[in-house]
Protein backbone atom coordinates (compact mmCIF):
# COMPACT_ATOMS: atom_id res chain seq x y z
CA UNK A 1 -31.14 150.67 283.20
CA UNK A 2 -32.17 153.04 280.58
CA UNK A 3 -28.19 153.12 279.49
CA UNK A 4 -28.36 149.04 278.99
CA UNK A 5 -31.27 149.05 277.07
CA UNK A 6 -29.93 151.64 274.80
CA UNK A 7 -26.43 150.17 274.34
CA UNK A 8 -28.79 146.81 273.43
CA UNK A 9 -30.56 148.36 270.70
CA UNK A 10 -27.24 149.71 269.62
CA UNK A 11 -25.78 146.49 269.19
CA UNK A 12 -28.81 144.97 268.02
CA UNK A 13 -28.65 147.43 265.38
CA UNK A 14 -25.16 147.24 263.91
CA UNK A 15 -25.37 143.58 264.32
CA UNK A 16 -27.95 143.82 261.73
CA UNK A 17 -26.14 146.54 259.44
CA UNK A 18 -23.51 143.86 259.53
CA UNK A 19 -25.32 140.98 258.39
CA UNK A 20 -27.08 143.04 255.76
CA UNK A 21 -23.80 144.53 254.47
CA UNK A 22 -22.69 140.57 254.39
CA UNK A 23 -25.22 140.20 252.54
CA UNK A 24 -25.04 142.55 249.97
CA UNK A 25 -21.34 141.59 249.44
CA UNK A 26 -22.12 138.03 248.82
CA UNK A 27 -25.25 138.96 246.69
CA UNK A 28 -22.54 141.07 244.87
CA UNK A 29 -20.37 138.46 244.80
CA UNK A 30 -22.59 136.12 243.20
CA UNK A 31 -23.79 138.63 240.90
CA UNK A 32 -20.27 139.10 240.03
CA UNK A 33 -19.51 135.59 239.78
CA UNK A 34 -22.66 135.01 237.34
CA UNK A 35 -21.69 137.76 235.32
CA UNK A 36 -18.40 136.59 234.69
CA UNK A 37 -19.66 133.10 234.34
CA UNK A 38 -21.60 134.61 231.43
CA UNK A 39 -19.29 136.35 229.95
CA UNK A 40 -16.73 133.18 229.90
CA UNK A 41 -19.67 131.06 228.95
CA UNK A 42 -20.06 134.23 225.60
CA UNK A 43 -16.51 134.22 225.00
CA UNK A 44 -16.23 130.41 225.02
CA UNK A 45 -18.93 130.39 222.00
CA UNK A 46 -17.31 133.52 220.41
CA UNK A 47 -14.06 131.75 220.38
CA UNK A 48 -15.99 128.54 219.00
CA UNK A 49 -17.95 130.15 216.63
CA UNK A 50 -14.96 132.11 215.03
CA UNK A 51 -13.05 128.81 215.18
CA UNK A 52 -15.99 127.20 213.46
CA UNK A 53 -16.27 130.04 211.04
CA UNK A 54 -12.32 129.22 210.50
CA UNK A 55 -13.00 125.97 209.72
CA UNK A 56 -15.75 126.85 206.94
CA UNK A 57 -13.72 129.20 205.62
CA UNK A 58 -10.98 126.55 205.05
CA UNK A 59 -13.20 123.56 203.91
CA UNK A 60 -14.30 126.20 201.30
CA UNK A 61 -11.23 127.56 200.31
CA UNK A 62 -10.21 123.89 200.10
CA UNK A 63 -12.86 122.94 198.09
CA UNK A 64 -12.62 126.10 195.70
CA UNK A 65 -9.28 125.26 195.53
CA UNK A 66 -9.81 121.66 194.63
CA UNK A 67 -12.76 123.09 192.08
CA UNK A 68 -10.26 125.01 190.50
CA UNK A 69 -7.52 122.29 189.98
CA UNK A 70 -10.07 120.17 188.86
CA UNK A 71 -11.20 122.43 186.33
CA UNK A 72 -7.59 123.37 185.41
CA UNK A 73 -7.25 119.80 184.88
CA UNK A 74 -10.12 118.64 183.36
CA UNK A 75 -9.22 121.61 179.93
CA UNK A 76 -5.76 120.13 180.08
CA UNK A 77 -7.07 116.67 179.08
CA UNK A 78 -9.87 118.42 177.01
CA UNK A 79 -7.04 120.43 175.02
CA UNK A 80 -4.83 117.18 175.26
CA UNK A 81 -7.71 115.45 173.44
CA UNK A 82 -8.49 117.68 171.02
CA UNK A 83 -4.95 118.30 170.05
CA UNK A 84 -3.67 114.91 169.71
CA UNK A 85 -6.60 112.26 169.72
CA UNK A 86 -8.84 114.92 167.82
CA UNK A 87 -6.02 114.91 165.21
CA UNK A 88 -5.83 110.93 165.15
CA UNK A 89 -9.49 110.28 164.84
CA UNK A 90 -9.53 112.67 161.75
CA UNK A 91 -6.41 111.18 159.94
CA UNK A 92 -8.19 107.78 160.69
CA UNK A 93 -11.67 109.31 159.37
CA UNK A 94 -10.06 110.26 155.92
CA UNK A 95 -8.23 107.56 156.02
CA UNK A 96 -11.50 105.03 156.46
CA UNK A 97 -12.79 107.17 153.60
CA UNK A 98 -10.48 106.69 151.19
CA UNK A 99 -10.87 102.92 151.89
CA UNK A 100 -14.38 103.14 150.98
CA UNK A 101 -14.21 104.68 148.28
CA UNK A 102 -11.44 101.89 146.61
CA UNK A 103 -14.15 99.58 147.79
CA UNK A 104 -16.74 101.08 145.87
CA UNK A 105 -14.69 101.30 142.94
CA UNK A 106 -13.60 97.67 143.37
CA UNK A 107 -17.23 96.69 143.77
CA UNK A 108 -18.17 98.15 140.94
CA UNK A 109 -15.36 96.76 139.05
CA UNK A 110 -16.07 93.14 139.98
CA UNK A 111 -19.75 94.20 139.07
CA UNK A 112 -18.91 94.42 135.86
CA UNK A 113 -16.46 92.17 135.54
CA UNK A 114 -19.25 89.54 136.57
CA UNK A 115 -21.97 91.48 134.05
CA UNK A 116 -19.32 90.50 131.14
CA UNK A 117 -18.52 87.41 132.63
CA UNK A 118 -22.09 86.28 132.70
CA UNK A 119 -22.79 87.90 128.89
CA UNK A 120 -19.32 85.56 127.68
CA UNK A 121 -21.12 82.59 129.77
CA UNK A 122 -23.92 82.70 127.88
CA UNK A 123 -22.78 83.41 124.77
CA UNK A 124 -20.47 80.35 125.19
CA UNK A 125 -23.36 78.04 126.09
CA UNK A 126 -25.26 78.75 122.90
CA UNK A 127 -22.66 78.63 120.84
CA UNK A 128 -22.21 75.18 122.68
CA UNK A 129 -26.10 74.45 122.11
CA UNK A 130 -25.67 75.56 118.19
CA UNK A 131 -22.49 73.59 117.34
CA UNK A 132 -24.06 70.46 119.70
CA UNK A 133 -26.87 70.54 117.29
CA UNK A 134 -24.97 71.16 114.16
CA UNK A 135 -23.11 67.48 115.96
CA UNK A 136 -26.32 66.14 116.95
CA UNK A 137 -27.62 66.05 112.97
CA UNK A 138 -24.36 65.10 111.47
CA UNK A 139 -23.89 61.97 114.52
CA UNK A 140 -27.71 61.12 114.87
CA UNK A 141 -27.35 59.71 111.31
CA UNK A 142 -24.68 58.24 111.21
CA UNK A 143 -24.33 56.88 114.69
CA UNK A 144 -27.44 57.42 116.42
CA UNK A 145 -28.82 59.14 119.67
CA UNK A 146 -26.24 57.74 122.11
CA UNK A 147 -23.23 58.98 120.32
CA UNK A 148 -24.67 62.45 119.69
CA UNK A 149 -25.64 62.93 123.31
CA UNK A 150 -22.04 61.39 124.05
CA UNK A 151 -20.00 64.54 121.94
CA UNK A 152 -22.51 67.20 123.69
CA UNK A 153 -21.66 65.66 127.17
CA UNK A 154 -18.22 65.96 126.05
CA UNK A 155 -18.41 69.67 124.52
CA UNK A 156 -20.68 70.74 127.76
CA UNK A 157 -18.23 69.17 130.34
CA UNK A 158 -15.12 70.75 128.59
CA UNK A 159 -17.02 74.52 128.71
CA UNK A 160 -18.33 74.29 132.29
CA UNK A 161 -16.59 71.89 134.48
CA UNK A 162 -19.79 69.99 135.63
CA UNK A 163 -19.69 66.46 135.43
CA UNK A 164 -22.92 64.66 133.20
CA UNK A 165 -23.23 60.83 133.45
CA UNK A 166 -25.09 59.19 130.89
CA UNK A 167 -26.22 55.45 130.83
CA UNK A 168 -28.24 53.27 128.18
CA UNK A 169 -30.19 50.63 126.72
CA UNK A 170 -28.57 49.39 123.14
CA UNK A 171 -32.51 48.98 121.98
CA UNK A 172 -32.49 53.15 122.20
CA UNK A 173 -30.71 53.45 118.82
CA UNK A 174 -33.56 51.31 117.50
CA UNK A 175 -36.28 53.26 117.57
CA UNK A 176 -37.80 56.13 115.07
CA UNK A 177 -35.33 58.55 114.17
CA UNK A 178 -38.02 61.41 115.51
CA UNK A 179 -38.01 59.96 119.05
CA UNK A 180 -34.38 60.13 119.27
CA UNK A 181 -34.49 63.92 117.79
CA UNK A 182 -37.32 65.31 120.39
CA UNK A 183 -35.71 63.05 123.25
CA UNK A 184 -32.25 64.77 122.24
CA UNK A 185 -33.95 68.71 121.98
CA UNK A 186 -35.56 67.66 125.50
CA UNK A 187 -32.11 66.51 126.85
CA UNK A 188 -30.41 69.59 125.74
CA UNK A 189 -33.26 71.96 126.81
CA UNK A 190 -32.53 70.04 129.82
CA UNK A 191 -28.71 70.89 130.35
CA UNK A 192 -29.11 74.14 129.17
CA UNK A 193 -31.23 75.36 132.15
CA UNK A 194 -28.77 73.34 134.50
CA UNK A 195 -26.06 74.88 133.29
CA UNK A 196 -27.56 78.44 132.92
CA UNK A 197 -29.75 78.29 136.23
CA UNK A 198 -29.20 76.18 138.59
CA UNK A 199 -25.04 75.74 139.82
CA UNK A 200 -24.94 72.16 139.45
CA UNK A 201 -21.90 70.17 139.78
CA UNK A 202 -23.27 66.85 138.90
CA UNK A 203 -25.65 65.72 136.06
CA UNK A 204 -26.99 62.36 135.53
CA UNK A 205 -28.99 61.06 132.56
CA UNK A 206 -30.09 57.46 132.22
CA UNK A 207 -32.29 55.58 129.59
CA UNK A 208 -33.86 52.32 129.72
CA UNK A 209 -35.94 49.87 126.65
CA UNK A 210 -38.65 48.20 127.93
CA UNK A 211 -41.91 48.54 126.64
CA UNK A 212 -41.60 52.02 127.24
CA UNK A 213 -38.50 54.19 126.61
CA UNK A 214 -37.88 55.37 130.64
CA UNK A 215 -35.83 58.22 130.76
CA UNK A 216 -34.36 60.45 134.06
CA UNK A 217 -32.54 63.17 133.96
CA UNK A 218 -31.13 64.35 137.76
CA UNK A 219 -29.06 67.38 138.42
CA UNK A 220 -27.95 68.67 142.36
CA UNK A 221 -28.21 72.10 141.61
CA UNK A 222 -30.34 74.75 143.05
CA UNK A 223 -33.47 73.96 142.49
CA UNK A 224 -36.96 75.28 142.14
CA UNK A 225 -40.89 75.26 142.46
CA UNK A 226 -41.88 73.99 139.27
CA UNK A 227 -45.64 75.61 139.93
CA UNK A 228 -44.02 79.45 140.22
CA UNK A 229 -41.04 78.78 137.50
CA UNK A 230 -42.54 80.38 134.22
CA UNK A 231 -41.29 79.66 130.78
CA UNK A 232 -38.05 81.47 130.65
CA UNK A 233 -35.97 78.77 131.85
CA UNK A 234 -37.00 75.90 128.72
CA UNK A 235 -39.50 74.36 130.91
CA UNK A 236 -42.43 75.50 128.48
CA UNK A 237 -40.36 73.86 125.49
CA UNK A 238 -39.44 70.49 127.16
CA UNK A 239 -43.41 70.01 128.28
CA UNK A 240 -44.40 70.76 125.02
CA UNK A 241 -41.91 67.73 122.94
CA UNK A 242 -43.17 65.74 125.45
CA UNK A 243 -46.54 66.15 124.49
CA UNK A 244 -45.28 65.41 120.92
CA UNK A 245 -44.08 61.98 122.00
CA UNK A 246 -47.12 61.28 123.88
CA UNK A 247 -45.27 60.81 126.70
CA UNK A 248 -45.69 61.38 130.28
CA UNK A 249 -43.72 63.93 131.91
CA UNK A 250 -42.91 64.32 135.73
CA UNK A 251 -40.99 67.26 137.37
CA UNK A 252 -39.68 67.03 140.76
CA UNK A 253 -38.00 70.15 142.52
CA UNK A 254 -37.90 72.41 145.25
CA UNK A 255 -35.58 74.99 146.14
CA UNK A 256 -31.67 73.70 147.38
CA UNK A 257 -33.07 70.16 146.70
CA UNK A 258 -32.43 69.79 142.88
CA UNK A 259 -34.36 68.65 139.79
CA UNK A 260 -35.60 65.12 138.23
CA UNK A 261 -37.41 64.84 135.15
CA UNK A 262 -38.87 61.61 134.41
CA UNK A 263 -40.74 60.77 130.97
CA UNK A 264 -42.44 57.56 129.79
CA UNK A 265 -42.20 57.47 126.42
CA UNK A 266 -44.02 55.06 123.61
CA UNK A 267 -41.85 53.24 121.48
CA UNK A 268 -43.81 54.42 118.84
C-alpha cells in the first residue's frame, strides 16, 4: 500500500515537471517568436527608412542637379545677352542719338529758315502797303476809290495767294474825295492784319450807296476776341478813321470763326 501511494506521488510529480517544462518551452517559444517578430518588424523599418533616406538623397541630388543646370543655363543666356543683344541695343542707342541730334539741327534750321521767312513776309507786305499807297494817290485822282482799291487787290493777291473780292455801288466814286481816302486807309489797315495775322484764304469787301455808304469787309481766317486784341494788330487805327467819318463801326470775331467789319458811313 505504502509502495502505491509512493509510486503515485512519483508520477504525480513528473507529470507536473513535464507540463511545467512544456511550459517553459512554449513560453520560450513565444518569447522567441516575439523577439524575432520584433526584430523583423526593426529591420523592416531599417530597410524602409534607409530606402526612404535613398530616395531623399536622390530627389536632392536631382534637384541640386537640376539647380545647377539651371543656373548653368540661365549665365549662358545672361552672357548670350550681354554679348550680342547688349551689343545691338548700344549700336541702336548711338545710332537713335545721332538721329536726334540731325533733328535738332534740322529743327533749328527750319527755325530759322521760318524767322527769315517771316522777316521777308513782312517786309514784302509793307513794301506792298507803301507802293499801294504811292497807287492809291496817283489812281484816287484820276480814277477814283474803286480803281485804287482794284490795283491793291491786284498787288496783294499777286504777293500772297489769298483771294479778295470786291463789289460796288457806281455812286461811291461820287462822294468827297476824304471819304474815299479814310475808307481806303481803313480798307488797307484792314488787309494788312488779314494778311499779317490771321491765315485767310478768302477776303471779301463790298460797298453799297444808299443814304448811307454801307461797307463789309469779311475774311475766314483765324480769328479773334476783339475785347482782349490790343492795338498792335491796326485795330486802334481803323476805330479811330472811323470816328473821323462819323461813322459807326461794328467788329464781329471770335477765335477759328473769322472777322466782319461793318461801318455806316455819312455821305457827308
Amino acid at each position: 500500500m505504502a509502495e502505491n501511494q509512493d509510486l503515485i506521488l512519483f508520477t504525480v510529480i513528473a507529470s507536473s515537471a513535464v507540463v511545467l517544462l512544456l511550459v517553459a518551452v512554449v513560453f520560450d517559444i513565444l518569447l522567441l517568436s516575439r523577439k524575432r517578430k520584433i526584430i523583423s518588424n526593426q529591420e523592416i523599418e531599417l530597410r524602409e527608412k534607409k530606402i526612404d533616406e535613398l530616395i531623399r538623397k536622390q530627389e536632392v541630388d536631382s534637384v541640386n542637379a537640376l539647380l545647377k543646370g539651371q543656373n548653368a543655363e540661365r549665365r549662358r543666356i545672361s552672357q548670350e545677352l550681354h554679348d550680342r543683344l547688349g551689343s545691338i541695343l548700344y549700336s541702336a542707342k548711338l545710332h537713335n542719338q545721332s538721329i536726334e541730334k540731325k533733328l535738332k539741327e534740322i529743327a533749328q534750321e527750319q527755325k530759322e529758315g521760318f524767322t527769315r521767312l517771316t522777316g521777308i513776309l513782312d517786309e514784302a507786305v509793307e513794301e506792298v502797303r507803301k507802293i499801294s499807297h504811292d497807287l492809291y494817290e496817283g489812281s484816287l485822282a484820276k480814277f477814283g476809290y474803286a480803281v485804287a482799291l482794284k490795283q491793291l487787290i491786284s498787288a496783294l493777291e499777286e504777293a500772297n495767294g489769298t483771294k479778295i473780292t470786291f463789289t460796288h455801288d457806281r455812286e461811291l466814286d461820287e462822294t468827297n474825295e476824304t471819304i474815299q481816302f479814310e475808307l481806303y486807309a481803313i480798307t488797307q489797315e484792314m488787309l494788312s492784319n488779314t494778311l499779317k495775322h490771321a491765315g485767310a484764304s478768302k477776303v471779301e469787301i463790298a460797298i453799297r450807296v444808299e443814304d448811307k455808304i454801307d461797307y463789309s469787309y469779311r475774311d475766314n481766317g483765324a480769328g479773334f476776341n476783339p475785347d482782349e486784341v490790343n492795338s498792335g494788330i491796326g485795330l486802334e487805327n481803323i476805330r479811330d478813321r472811323a470816328v473821323k467819318l462819323n461813322a459807326e463801326l461794328t467788329i464781329e470775331s471770335a477765335p477759328n470763326q473769322g472777322v466782319f467789319y461793318h461801318l455806316e458811313i455819312p455821305k457827308s
